[in-house]
N, C-alpha and C. Protein backbone atom coordinates (compact mmCIF):
# COMPACT_ATOMS: atom_id res chain seq x y z
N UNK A 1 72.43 118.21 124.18
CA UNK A 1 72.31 116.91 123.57
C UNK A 1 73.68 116.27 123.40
N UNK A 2 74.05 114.73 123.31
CA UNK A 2 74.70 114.06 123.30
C UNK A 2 74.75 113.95 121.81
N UNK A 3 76.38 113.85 121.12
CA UNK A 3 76.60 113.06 120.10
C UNK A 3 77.38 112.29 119.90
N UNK A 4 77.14 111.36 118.66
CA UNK A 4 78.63 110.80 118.74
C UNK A 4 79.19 110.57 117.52
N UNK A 5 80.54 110.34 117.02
CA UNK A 5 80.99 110.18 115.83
C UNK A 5 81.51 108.89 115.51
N UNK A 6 80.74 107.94 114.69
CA UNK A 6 81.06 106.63 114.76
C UNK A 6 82.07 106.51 113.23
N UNK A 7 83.21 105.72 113.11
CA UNK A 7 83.79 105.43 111.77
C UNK A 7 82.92 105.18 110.53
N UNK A 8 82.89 105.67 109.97
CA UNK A 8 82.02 105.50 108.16
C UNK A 8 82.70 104.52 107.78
N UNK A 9 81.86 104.19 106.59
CA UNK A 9 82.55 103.15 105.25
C UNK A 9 83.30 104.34 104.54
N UNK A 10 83.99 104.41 104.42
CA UNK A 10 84.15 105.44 103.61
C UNK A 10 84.04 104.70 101.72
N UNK A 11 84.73 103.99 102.13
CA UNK A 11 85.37 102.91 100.20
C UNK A 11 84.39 101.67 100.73
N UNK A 12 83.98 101.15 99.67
CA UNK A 12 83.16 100.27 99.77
C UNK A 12 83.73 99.25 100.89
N UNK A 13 85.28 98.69 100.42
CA UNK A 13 85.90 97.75 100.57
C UNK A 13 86.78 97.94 102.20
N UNK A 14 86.52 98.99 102.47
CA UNK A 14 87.60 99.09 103.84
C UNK A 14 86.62 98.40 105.02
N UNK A 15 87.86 98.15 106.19
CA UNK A 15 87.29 97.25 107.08
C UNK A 15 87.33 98.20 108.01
N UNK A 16 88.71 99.19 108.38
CA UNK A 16 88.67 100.53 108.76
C UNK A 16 89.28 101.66 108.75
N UNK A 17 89.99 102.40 109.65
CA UNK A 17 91.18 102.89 109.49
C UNK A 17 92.04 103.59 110.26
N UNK A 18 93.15 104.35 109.81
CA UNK A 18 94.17 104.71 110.75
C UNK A 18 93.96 106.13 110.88
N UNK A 19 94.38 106.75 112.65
CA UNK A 19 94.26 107.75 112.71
C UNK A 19 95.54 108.26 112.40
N UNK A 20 95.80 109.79 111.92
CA UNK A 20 96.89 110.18 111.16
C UNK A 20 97.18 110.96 112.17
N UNK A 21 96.23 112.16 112.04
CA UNK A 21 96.61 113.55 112.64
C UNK A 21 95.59 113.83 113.86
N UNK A 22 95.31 114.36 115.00
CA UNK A 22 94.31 114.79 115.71
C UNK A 22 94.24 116.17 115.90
N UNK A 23 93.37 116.72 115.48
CA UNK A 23 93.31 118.62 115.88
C UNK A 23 92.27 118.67 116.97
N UNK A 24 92.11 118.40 117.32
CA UNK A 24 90.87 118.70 118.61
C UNK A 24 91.30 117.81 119.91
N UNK A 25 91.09 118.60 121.12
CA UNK A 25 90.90 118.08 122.27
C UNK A 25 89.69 117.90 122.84
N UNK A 26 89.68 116.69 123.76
CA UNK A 26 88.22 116.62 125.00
C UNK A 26 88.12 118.44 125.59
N UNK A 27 87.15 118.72 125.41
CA UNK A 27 87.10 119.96 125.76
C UNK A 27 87.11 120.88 125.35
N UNK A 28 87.38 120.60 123.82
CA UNK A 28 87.82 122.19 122.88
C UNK A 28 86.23 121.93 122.58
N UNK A 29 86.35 123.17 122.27
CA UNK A 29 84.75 123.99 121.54
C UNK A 29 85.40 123.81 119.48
N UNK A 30 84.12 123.37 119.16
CA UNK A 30 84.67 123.11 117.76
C UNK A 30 83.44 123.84 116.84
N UNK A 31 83.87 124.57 116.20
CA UNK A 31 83.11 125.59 115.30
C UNK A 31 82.70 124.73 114.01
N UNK A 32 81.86 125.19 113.07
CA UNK A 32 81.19 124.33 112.43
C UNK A 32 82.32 124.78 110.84
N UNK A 33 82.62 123.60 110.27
CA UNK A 33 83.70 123.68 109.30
C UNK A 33 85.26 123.40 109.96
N UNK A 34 85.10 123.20 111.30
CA UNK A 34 86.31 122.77 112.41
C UNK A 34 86.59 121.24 112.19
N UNK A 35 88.32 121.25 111.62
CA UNK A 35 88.69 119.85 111.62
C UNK A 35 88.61 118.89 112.69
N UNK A 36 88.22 117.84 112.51
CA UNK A 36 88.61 116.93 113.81
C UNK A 36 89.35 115.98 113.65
N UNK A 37 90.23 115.38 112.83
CA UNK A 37 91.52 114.64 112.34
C UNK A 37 91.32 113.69 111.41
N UNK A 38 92.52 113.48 110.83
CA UNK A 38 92.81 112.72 109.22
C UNK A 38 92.97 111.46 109.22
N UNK A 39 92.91 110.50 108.88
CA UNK A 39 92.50 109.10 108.52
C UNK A 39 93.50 108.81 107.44
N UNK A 40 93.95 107.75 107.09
CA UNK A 40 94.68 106.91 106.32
C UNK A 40 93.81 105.36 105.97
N UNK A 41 93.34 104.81 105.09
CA UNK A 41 92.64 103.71 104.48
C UNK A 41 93.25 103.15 103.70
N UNK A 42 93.67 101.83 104.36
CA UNK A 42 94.68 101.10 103.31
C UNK A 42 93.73 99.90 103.05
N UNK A 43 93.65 99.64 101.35
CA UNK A 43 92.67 98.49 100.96
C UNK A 43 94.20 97.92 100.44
N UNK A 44 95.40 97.04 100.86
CA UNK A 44 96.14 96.36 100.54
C UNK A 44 95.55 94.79 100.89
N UNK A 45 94.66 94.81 101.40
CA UNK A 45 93.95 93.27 102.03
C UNK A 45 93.29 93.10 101.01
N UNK A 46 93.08 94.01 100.43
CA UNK A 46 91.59 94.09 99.67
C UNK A 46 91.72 93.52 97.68
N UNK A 47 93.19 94.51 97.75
CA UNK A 47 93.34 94.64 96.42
C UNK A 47 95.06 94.19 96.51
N UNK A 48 95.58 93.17 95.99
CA UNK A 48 96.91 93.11 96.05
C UNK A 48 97.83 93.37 94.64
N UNK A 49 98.36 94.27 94.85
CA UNK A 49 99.36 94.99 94.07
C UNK A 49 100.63 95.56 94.52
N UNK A 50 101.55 95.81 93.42
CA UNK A 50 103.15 96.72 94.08
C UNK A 50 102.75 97.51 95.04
N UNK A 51 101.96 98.44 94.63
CA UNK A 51 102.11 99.88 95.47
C UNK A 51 100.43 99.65 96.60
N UNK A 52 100.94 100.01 97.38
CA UNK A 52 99.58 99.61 98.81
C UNK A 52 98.30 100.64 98.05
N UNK A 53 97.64 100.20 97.61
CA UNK A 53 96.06 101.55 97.40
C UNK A 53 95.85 102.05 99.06
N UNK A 54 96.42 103.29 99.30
CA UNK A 54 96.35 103.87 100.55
C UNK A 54 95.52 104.93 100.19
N UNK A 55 94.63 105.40 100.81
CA UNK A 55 94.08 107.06 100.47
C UNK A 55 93.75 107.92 101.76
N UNK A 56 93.77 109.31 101.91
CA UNK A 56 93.93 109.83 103.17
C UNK A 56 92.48 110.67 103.07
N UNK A 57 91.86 111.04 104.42
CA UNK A 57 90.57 111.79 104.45
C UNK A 57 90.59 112.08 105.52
N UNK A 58 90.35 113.47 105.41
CA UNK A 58 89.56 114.24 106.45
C UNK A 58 88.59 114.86 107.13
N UNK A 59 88.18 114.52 108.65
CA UNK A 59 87.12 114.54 108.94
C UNK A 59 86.67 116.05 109.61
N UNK A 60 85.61 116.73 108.46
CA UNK A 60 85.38 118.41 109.17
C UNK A 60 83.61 118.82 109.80
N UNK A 61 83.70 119.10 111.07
CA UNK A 61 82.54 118.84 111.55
C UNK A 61 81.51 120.07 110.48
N UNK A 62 80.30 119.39 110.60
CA UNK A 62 78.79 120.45 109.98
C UNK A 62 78.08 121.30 111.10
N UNK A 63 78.71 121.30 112.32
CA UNK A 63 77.57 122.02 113.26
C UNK A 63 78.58 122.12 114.60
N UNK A 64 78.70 123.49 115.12
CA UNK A 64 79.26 123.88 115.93
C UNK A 64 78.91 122.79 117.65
N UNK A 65 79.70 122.34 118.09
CA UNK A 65 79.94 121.09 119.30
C UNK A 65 80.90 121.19 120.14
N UNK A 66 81.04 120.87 121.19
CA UNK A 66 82.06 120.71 122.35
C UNK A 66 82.24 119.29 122.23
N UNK A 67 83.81 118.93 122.10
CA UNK A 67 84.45 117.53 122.14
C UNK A 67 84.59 117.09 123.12
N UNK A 68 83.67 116.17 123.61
CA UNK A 68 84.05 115.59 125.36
C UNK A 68 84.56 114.27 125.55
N UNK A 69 84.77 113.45 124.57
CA UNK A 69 85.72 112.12 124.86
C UNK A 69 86.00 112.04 123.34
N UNK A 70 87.10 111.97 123.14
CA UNK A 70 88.07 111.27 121.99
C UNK A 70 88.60 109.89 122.21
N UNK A 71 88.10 108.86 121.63
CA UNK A 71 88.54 107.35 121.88
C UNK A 71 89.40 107.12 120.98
N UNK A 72 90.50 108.03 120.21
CA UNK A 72 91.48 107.49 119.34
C UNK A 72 92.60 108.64 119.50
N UNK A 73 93.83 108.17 119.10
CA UNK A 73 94.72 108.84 118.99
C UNK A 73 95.71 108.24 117.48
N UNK A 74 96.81 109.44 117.30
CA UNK A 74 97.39 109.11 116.12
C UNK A 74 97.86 107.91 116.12
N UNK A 75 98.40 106.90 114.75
CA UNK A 75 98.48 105.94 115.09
C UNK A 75 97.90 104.61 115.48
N UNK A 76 96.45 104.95 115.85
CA UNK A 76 95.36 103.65 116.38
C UNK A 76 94.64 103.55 115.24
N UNK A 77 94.56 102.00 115.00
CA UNK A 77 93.42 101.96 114.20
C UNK A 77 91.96 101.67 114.73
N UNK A 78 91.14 101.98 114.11
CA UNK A 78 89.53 101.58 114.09
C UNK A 78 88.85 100.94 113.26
N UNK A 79 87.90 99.80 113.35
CA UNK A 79 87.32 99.18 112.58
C UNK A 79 86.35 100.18 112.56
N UNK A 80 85.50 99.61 111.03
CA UNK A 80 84.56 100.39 110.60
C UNK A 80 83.69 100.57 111.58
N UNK A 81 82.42 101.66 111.99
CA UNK A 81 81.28 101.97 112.79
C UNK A 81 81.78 101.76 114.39
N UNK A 82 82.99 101.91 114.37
CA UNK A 82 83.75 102.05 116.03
C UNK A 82 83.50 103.41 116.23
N UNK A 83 83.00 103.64 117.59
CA UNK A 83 82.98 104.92 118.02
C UNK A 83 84.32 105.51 118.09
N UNK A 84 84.54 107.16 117.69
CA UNK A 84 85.69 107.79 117.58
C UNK A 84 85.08 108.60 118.58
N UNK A 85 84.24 109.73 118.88
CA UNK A 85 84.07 110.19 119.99
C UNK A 85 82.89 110.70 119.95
N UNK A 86 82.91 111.82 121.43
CA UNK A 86 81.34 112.12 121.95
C UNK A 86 81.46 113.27 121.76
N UNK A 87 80.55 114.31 121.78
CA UNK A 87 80.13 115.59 121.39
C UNK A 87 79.01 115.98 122.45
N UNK A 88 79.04 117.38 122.77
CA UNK A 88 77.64 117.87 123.35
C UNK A 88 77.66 119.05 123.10
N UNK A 89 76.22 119.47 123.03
CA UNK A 89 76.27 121.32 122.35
C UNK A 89 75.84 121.94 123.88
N UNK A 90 76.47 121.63 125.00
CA UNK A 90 76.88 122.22 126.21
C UNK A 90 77.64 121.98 126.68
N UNK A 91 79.10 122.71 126.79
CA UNK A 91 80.17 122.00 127.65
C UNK A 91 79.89 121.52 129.24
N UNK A 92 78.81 121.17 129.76
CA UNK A 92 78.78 120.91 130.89
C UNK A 92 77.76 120.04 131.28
N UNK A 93 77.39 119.28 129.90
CA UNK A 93 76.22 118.55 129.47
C UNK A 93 76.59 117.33 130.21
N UNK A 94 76.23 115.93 131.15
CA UNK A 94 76.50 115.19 131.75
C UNK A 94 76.82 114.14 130.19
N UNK A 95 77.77 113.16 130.44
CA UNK A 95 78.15 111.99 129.23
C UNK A 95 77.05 111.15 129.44
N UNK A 96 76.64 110.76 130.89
CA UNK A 96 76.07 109.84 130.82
C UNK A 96 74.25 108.94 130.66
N UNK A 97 73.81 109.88 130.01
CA UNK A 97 72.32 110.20 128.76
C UNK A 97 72.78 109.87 127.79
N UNK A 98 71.95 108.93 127.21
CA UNK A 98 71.45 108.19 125.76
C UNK A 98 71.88 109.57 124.42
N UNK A 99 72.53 108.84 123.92
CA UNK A 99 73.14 109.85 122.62
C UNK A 99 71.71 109.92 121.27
N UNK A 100 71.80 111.03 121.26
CA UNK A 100 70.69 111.58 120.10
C UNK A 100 70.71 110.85 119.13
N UNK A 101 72.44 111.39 118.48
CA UNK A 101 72.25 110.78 117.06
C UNK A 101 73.88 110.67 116.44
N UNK A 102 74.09 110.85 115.10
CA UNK A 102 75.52 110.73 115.12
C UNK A 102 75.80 112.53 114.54
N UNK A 103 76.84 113.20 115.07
CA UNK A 103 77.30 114.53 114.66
C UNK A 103 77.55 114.64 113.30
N UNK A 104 77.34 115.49 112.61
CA UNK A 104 76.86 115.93 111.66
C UNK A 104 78.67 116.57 111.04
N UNK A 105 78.92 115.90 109.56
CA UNK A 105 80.45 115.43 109.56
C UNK A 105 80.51 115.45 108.45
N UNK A 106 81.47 115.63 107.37
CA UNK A 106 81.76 115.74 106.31
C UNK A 106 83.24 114.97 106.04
N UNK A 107 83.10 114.04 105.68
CA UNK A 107 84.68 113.14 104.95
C UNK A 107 84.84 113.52 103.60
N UNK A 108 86.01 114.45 103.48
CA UNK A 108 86.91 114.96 102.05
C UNK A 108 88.31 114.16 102.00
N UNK A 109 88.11 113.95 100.90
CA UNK A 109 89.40 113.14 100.44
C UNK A 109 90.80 113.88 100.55
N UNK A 110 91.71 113.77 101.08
CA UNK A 110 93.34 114.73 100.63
C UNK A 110 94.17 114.25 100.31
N UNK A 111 95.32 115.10 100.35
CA UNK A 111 96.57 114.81 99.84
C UNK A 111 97.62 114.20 100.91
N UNK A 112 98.25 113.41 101.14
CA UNK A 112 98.76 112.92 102.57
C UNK A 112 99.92 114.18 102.62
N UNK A 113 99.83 114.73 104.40
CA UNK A 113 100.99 115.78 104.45
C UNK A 113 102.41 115.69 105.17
N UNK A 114 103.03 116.20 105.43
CA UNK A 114 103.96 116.19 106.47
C UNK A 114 103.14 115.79 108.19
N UNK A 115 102.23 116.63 108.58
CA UNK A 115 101.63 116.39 109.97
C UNK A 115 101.42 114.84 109.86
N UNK A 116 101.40 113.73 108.65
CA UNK A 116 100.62 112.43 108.61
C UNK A 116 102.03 111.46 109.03
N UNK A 117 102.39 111.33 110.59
CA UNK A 117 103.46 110.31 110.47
C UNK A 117 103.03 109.38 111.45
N UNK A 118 101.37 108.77 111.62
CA UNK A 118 101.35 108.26 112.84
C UNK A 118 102.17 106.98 112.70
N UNK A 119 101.99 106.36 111.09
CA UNK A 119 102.53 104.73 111.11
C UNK A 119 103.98 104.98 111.01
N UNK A 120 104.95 105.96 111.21
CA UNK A 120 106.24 105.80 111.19
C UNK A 120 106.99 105.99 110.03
N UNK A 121 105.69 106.59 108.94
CA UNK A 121 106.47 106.56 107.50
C UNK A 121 106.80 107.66 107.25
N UNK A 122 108.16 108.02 106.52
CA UNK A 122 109.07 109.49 106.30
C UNK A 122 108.23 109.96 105.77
């Protein structure tokens, strides 16, 4: 079967967001509790104040999948419900069949780390 991982709302107010970190390749086999990369959400459009309301989250898959197209890299942003990528629970599954449904995903909130420098910040 085909899946795919489309951007969440995560905050009521976001439009979308930035990719930080990427741990997975097209092709890696991803075990279930396996990261697939960190996000940055800046509501500074949203809410204007001194300090930017930025918050960071990470995305950890619920069900063991093979990653077969990644449409983002660190650094890119995505509007909300933009496809981030495709999934199949056969690495040799053809892309091009009607996708089931969306992969099964868990967004946890973190702490921003050292690995988080896609926008250029120390």
């Amino acid at each position: 079967m085909i899946y795919e991982f489309r951007l969440p709302v995560i905050v009521p107010q976001m439009s979308g967001a930035t990719v930080e970190c990427v741990y997975a390749g097209a092709g890696d086999s991803l075990r279930m509790g396996g990261k697939l990369l960190d996000l940055s959400v800046d509501l500074s459009s949203a809410f204007a104040q001194e300090c930017p309301p930025v918050s960071y989250y990470r995305l950890v898959l619920r069900e063991p999948v093979y990653l077969r197209q990644l449409d983002v890299g660190p650094g890119q942003y995505s509007a909300s419900s933009d496809r981030i990528a495709l999934f199949s629970t056969d690495p040799e599954e053809p892309l091009d069949q009607d996708v089931a449904r969306q992969v099964r995903c868990t967004v946890a909130g973190i702490l921003r780390h050292d690995g988080m420098n896609a926008a250029g910040r120390p």
